[in-house]
PDB file of N, CA and C in Angstrom:
ATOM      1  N   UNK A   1       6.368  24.540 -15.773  1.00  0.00           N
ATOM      2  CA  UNK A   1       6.281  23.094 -15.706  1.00  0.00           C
ATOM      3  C   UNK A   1       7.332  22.535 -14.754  1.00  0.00           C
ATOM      4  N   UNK A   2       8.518  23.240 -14.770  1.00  0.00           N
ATOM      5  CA  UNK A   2       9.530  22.592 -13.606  1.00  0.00           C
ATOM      6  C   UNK A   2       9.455  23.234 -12.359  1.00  0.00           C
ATOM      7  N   UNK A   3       8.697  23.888 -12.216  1.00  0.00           N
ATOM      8  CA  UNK A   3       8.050  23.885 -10.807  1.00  0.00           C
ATOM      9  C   UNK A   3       7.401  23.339 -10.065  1.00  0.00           C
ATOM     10  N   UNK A   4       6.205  23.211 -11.083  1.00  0.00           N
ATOM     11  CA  UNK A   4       5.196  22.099 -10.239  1.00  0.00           C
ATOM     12  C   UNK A   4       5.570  20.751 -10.188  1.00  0.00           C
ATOM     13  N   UNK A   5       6.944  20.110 -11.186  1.00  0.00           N
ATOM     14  CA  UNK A   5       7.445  19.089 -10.987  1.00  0.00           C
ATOM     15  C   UNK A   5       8.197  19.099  -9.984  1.00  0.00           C
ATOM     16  N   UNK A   6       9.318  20.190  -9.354  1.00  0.00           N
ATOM     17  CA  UNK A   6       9.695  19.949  -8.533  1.00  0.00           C
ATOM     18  C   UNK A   6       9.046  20.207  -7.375  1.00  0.00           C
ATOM     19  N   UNK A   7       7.923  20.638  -7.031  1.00  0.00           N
ATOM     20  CA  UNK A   7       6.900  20.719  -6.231  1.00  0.00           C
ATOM     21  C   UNK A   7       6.183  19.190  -6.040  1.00  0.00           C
ATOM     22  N   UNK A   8       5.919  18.683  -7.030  1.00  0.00           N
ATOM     23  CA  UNK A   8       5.782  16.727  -6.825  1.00  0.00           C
ATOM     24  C   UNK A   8       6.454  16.212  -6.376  1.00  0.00           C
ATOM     25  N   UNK A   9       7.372  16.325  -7.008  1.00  0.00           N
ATOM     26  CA  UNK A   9       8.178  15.291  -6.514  1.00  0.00           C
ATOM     27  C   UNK A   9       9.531  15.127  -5.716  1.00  0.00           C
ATOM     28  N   UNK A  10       9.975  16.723  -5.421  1.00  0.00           N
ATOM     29  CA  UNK A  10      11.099  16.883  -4.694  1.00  0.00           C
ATOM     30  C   UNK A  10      10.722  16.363  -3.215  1.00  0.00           C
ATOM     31  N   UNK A  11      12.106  15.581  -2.965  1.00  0.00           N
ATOM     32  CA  UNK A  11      12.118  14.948  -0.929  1.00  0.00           C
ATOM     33  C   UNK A  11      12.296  16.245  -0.243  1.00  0.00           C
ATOM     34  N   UNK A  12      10.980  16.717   0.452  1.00  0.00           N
ATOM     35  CA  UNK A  12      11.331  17.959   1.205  1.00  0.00           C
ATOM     36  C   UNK A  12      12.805  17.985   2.157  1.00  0.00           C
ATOM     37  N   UNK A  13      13.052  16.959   2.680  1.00  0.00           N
ATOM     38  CA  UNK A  13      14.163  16.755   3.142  1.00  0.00           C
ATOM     39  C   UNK A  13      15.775  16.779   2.951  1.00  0.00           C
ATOM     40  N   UNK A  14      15.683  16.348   1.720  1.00  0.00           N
ATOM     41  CA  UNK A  14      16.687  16.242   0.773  1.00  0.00           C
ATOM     42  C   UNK A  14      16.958  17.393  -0.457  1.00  0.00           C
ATOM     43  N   UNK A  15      15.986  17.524  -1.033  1.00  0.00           N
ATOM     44  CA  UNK A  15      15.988  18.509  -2.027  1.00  0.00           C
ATOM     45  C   UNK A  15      16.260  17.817  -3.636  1.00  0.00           C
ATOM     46  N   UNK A  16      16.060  15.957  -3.128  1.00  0.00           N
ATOM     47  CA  UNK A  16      16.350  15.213  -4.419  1.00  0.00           C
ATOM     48  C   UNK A  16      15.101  14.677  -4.855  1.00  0.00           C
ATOM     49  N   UNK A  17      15.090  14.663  -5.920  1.00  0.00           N
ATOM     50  CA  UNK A  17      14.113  13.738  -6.527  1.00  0.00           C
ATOM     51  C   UNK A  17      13.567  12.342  -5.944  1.00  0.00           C
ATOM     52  N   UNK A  18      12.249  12.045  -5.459  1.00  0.00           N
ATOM     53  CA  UNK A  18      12.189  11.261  -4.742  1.00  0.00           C
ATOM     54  C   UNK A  18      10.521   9.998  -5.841  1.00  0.00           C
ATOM     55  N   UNK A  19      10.829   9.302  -7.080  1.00  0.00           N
ATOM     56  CA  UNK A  19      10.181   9.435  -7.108  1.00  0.00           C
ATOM     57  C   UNK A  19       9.530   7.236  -6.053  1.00  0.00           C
ATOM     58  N   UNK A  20      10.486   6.432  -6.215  1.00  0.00           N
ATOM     59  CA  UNK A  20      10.544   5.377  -5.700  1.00  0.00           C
ATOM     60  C   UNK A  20      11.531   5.226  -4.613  1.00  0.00           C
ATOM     61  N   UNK A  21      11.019   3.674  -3.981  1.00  0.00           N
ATOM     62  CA  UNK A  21      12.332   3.957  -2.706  1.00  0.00           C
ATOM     63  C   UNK A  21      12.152   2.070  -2.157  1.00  0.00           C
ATOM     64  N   UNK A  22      12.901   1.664  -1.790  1.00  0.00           N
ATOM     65  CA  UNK A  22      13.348   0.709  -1.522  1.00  0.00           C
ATOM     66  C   UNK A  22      12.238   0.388  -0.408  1.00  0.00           C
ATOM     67  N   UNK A  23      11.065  -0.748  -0.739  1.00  0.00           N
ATOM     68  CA  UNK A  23      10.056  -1.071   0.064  1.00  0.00           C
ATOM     69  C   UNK A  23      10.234  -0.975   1.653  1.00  0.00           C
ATOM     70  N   UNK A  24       9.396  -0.487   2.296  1.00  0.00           N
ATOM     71  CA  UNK A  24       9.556  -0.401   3.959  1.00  0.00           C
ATOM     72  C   UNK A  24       9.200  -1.984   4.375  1.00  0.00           C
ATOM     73  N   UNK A  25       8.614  -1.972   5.681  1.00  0.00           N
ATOM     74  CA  UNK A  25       9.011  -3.466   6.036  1.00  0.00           C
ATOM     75  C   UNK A  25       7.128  -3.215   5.451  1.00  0.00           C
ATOM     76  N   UNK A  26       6.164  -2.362   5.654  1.00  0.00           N
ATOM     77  CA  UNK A  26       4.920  -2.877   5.507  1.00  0.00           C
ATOM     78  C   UNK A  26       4.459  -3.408   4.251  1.00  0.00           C
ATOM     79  N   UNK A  27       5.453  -2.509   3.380  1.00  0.00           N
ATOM     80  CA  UNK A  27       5.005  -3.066   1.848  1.00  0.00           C
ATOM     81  C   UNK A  27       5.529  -4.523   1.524  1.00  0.00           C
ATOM     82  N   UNK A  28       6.705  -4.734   2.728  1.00  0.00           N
ATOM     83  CA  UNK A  28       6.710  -6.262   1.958  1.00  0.00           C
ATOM     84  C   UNK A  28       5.823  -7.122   2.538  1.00  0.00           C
ATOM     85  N   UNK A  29       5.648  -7.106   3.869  1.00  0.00           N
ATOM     86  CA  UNK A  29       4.481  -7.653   4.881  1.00  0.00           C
ATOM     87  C   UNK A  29       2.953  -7.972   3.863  1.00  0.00           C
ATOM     88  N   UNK A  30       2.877  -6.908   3.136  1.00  0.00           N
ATOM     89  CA  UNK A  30       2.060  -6.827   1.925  1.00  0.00           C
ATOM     90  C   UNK A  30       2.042  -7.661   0.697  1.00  0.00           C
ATOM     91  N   UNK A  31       3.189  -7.893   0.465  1.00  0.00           N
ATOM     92  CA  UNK A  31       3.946  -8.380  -0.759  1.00  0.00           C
ATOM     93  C   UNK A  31       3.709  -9.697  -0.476  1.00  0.00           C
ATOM     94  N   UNK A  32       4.590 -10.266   0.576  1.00  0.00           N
ATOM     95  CA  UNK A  32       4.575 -11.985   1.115  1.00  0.00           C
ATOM     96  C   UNK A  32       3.510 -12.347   1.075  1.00  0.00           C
ATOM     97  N   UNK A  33       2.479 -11.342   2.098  1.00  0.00           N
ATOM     98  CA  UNK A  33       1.429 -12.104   2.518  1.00  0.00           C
ATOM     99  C   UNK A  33       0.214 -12.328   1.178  1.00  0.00           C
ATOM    100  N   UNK A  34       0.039 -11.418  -0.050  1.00  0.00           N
ATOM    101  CA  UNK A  34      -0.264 -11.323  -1.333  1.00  0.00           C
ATOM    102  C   UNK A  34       0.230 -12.626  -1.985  1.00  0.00           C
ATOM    103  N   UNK A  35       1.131 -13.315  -1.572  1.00  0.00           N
ATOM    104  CA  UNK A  35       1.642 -14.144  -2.511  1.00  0.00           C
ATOM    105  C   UNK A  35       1.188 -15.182  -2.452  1.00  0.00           C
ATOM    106  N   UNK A  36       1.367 -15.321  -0.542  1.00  0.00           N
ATOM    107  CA  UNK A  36       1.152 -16.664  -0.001  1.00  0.00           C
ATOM    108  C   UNK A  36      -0.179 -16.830  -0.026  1.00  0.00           C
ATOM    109  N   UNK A  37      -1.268 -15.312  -0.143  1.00  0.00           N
ATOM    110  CA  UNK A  37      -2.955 -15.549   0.091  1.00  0.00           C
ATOM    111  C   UNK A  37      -3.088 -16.247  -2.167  1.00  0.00           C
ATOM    112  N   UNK A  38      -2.921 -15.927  -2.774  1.00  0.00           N
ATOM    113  CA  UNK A  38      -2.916 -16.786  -4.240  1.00  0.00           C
ATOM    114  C   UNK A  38      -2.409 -17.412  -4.095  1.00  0.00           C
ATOM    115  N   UNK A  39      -1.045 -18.380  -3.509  1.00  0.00           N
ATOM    116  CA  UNK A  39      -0.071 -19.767  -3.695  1.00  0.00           C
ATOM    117  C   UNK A  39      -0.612 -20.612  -2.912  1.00  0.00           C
ATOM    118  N   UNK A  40      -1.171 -20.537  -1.776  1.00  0.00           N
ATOM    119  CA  UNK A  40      -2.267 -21.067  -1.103  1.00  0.00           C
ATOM    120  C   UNK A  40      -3.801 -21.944  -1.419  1.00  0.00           C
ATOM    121  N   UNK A  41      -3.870 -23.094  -1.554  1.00  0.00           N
ATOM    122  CA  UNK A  41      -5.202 -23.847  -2.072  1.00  0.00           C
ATOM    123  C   UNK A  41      -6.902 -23.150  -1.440  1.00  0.00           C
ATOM    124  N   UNK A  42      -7.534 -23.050  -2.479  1.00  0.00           N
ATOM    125  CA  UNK A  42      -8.899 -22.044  -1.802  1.00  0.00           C
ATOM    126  C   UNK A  42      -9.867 -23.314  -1.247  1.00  0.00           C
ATOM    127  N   UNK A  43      -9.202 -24.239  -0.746  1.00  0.00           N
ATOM    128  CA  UNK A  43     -10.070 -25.140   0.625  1.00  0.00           C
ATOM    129  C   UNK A  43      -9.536 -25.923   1.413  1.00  0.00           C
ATOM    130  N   UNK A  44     -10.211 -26.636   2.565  1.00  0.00           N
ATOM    131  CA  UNK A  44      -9.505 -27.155   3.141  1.00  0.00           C
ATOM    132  C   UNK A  44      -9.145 -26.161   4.766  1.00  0.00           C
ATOM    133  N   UNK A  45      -7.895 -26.748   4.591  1.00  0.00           N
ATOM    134  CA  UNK A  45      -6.884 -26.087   5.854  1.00  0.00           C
ATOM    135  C   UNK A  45      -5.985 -24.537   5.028  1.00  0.00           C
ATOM    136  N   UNK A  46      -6.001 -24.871   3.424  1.00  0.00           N
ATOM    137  CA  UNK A  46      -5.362 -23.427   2.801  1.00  0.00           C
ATOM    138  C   UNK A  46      -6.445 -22.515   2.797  1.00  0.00           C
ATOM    139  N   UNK A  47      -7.547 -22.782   2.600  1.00  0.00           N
ATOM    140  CA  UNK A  47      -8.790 -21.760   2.885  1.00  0.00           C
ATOM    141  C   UNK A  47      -8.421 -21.071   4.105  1.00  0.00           C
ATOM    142  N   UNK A  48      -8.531 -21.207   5.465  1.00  0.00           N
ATOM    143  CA  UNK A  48      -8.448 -20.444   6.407  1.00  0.00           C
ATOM    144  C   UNK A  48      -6.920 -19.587   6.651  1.00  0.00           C
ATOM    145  N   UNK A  49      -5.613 -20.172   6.135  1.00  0.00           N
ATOM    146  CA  UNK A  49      -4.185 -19.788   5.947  1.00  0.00           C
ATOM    147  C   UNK A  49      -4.670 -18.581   4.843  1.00  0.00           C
ATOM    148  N   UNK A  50      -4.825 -19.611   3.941  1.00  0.00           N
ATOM    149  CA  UNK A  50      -5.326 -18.178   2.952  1.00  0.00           C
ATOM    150  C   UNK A  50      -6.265 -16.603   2.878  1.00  0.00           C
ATOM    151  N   UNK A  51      -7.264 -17.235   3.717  1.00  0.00           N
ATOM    152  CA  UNK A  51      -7.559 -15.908   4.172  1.00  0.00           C
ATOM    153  C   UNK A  51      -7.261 -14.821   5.275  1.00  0.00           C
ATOM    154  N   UNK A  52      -6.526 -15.580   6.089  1.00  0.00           N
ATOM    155  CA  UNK A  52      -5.582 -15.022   7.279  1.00  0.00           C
ATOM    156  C   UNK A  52      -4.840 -14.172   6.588  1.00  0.00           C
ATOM    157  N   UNK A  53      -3.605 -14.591   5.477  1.00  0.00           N
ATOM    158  CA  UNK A  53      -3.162 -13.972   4.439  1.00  0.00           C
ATOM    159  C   UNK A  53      -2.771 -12.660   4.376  1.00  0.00           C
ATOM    160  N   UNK A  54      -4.730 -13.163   3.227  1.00  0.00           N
ATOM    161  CA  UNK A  54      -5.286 -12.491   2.909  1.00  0.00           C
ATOM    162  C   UNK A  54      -5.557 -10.849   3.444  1.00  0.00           C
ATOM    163  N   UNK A  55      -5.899 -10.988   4.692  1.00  0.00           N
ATOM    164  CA  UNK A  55      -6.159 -10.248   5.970  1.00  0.00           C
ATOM    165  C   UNK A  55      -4.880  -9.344   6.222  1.00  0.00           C
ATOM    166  N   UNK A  56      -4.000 -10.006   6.332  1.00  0.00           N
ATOM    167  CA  UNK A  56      -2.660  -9.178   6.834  1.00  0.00           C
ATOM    168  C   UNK A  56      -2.031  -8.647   5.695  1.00  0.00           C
ATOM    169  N   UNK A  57      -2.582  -8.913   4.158  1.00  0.00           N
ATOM    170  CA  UNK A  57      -1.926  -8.262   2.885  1.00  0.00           C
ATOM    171  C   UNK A  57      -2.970  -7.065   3.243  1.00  0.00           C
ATOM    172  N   UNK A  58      -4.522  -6.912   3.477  1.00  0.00           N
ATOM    173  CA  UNK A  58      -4.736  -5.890   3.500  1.00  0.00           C
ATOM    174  C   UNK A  58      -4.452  -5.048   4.606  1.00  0.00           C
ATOM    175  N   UNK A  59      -4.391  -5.571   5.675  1.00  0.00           N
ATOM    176  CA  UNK A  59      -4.030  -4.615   7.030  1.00  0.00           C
ATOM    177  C   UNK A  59      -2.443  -3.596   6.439  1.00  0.00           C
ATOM    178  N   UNK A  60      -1.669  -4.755   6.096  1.00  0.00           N
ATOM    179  CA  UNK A  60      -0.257  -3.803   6.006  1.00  0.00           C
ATOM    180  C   UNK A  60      -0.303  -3.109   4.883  1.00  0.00           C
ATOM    181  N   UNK A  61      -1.094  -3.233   3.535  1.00  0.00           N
ATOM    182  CA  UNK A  61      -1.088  -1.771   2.869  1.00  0.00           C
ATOM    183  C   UNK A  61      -1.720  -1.160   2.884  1.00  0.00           C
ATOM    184  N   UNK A  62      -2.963  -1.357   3.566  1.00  0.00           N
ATOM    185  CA  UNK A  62      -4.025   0.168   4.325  1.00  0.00           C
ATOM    186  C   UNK A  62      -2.665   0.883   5.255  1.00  0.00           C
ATOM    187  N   UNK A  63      -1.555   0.392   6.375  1.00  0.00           N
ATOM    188  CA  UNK A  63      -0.782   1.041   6.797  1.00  0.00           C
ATOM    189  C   UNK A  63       0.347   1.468   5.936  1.00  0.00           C
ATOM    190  N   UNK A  64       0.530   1.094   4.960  1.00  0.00           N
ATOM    191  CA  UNK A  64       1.675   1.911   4.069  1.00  0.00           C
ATOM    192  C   UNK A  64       0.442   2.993   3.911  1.00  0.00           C
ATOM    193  N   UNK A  65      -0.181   2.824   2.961  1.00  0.00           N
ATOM    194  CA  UNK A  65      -0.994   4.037   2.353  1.00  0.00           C
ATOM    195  C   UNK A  65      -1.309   5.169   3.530  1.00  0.00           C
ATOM    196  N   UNK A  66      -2.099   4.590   4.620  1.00  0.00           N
ATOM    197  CA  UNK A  66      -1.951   5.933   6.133  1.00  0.00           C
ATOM    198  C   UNK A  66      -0.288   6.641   6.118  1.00  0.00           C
ATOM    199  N   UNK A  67       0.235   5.316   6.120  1.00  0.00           N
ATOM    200  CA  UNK A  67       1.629   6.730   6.783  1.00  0.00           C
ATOM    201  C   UNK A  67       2.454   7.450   5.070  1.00  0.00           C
ATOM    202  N   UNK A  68       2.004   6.865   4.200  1.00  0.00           N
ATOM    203  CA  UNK A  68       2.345   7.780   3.163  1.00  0.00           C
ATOM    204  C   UNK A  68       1.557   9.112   3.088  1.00  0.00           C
ATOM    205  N   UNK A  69       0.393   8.839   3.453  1.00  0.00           N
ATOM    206  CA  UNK A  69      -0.745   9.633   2.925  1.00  0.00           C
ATOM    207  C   UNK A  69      -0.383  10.747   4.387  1.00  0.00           C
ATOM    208  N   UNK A  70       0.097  10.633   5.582  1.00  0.00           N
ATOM    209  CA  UNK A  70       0.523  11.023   6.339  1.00  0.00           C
ATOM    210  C   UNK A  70       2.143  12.207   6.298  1.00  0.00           C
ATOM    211  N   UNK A  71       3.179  10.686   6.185  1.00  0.00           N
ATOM    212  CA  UNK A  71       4.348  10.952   6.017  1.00  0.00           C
ATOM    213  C   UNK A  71       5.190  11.193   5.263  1.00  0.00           C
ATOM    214  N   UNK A  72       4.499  11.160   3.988  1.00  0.00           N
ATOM    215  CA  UNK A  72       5.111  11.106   2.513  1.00  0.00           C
ATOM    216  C   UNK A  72       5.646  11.978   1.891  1.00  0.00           C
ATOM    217  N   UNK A  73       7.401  12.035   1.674  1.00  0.00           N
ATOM    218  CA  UNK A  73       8.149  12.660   1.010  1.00  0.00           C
ATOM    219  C   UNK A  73       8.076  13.813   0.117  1.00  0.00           C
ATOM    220  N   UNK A  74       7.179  13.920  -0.469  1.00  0.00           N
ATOM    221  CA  UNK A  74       6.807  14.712  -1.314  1.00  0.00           C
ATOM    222  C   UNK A  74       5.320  14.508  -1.663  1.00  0.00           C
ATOM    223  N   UNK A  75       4.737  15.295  -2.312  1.00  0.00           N
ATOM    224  CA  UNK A  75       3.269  15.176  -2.665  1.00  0.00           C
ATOM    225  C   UNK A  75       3.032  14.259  -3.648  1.00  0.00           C
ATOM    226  N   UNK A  76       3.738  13.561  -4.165  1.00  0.00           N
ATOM    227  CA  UNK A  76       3.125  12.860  -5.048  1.00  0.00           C
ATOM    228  C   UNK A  76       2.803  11.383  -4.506  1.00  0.00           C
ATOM    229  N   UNK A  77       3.923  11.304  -3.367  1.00  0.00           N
ATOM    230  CA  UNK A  77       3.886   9.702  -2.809  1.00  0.00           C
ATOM    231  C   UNK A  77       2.572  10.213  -1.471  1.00  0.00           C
ATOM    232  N   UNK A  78       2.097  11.815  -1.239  1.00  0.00           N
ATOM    233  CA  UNK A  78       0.939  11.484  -0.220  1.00  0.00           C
ATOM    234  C   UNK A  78       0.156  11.307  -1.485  1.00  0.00           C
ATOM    235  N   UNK A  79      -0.479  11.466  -2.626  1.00  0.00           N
ATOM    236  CA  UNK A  79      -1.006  11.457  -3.221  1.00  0.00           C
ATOM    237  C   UNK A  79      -1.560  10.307  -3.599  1.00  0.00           C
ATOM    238  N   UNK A  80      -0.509   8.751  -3.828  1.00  0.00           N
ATOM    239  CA  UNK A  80      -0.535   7.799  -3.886  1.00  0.00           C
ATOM    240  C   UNK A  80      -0.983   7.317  -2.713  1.00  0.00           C
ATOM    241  N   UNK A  81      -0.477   7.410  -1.286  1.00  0.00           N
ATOM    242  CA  UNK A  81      -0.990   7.044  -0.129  1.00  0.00           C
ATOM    243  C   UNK A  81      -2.652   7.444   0.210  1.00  0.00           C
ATOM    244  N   UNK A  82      -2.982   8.442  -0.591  1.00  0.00           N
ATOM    245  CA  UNK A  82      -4.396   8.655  -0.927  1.00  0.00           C
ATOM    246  C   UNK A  82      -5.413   7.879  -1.543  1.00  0.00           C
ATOM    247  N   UNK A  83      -4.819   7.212  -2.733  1.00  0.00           N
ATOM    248  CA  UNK A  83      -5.161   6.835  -3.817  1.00  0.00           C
ATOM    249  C   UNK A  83      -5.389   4.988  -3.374  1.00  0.00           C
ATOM    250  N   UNK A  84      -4.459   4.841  -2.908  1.00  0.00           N
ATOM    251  CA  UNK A  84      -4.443   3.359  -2.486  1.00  0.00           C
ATOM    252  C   UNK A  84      -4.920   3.016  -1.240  1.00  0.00           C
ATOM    253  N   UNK A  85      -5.516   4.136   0.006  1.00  0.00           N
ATOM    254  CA  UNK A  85      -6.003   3.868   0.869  1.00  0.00           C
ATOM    255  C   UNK A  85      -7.591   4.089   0.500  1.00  0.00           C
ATOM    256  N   UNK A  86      -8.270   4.879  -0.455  1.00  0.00           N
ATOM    257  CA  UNK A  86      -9.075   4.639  -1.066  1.00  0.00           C
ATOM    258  C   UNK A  86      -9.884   3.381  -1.826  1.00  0.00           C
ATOM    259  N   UNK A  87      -8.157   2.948  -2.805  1.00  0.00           N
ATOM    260  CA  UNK A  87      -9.087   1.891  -3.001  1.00  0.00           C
ATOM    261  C   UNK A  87      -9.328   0.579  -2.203  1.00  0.00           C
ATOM    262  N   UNK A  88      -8.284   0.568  -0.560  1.00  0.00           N
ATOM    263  CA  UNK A  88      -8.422  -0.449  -0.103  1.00  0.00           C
ATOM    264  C   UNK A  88      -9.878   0.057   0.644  1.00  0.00           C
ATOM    265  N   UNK A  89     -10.019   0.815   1.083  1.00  0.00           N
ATOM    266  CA  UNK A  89     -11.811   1.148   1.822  1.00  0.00           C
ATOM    267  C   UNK A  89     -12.717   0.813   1.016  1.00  0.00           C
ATOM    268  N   UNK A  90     -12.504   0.724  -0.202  1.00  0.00           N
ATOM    269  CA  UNK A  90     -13.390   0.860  -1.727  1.00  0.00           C
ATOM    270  C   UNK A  90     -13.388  -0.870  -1.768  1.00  0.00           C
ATOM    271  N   UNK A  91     -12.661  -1.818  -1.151  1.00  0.00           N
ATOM    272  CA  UNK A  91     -12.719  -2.973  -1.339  1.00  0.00           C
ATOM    273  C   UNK A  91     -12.905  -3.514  -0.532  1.00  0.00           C
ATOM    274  N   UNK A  92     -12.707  -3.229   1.065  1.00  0.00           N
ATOM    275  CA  UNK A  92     -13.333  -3.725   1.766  1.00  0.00           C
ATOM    276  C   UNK A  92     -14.835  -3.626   2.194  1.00  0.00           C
ATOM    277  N   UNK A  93     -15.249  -2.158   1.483  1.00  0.00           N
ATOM    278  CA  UNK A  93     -16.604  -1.600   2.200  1.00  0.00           C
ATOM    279  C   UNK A  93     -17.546  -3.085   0.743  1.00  0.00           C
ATOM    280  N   UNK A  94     -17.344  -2.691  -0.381  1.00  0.00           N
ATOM    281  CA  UNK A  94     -17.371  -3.982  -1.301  1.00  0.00           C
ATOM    282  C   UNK A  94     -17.465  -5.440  -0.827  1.00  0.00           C
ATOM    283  N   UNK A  95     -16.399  -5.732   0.057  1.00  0.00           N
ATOM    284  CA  UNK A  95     -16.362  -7.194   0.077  1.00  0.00           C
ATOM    285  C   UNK A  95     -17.555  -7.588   1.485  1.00  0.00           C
ATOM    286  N   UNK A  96     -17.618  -6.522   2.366  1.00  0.00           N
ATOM    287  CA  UNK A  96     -18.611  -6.383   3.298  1.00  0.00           C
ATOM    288  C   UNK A  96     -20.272  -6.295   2.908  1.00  0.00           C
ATOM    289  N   UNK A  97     -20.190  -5.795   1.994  1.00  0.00           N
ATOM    290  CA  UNK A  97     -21.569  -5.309   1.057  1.00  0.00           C
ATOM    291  C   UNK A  97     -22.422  -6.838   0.658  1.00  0.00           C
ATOM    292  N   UNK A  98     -21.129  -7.396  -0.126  1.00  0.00           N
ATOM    293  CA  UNK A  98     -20.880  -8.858  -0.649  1.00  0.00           C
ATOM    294  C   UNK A  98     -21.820  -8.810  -2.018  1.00  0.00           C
TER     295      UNK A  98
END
């Protein structure tokens, strides 16, 4: 069992436990723009702000999830970068469908 844990979750780099980490700039790009696409009025002139947003909350965590799913520390954070670039394809192919 403490193998395959340290096989998850060890920073190949480091040799430390890696299992969170202090947001990169895309996840907050993500974060803001998430906030401001709900704090935003759904008509009007906030309708189009809002879905602009909207737009750039999903662009920047489809790119966290690529370069995790890419670059990611250990297997558990490509794993997640898997998982969440999934479900953003899973929501856009959805919102396209309509």
């Amino acid at each position: 069992m403490r193998r395959a844990m340290d096989w998850l979750l060890v920073d190949r780099t480091t040799g430390r436990y890696t299992v969170a980490q202090f947001p990169n700039w895309s996840l907050w790009v993500f974060i803001v723009a998430s906030v401001l696409a709900w704090a935003l009025p759904h008509s009007g002139a906030g309708l189009v702000a809002g879905l602009v947003a909207g737009l750039v909350a999903t662009g920047a965590i489809a790119w966290w999830a690529v370069a995790e799913l890419c670059l990611g520390v250990n297997p558990a954070r490509r794993m997640l970068g898997a998982v969440v670039l999934a479900v953003v394809v899973g929501g856009v192919i959805a919102a396209i469908a309509g």
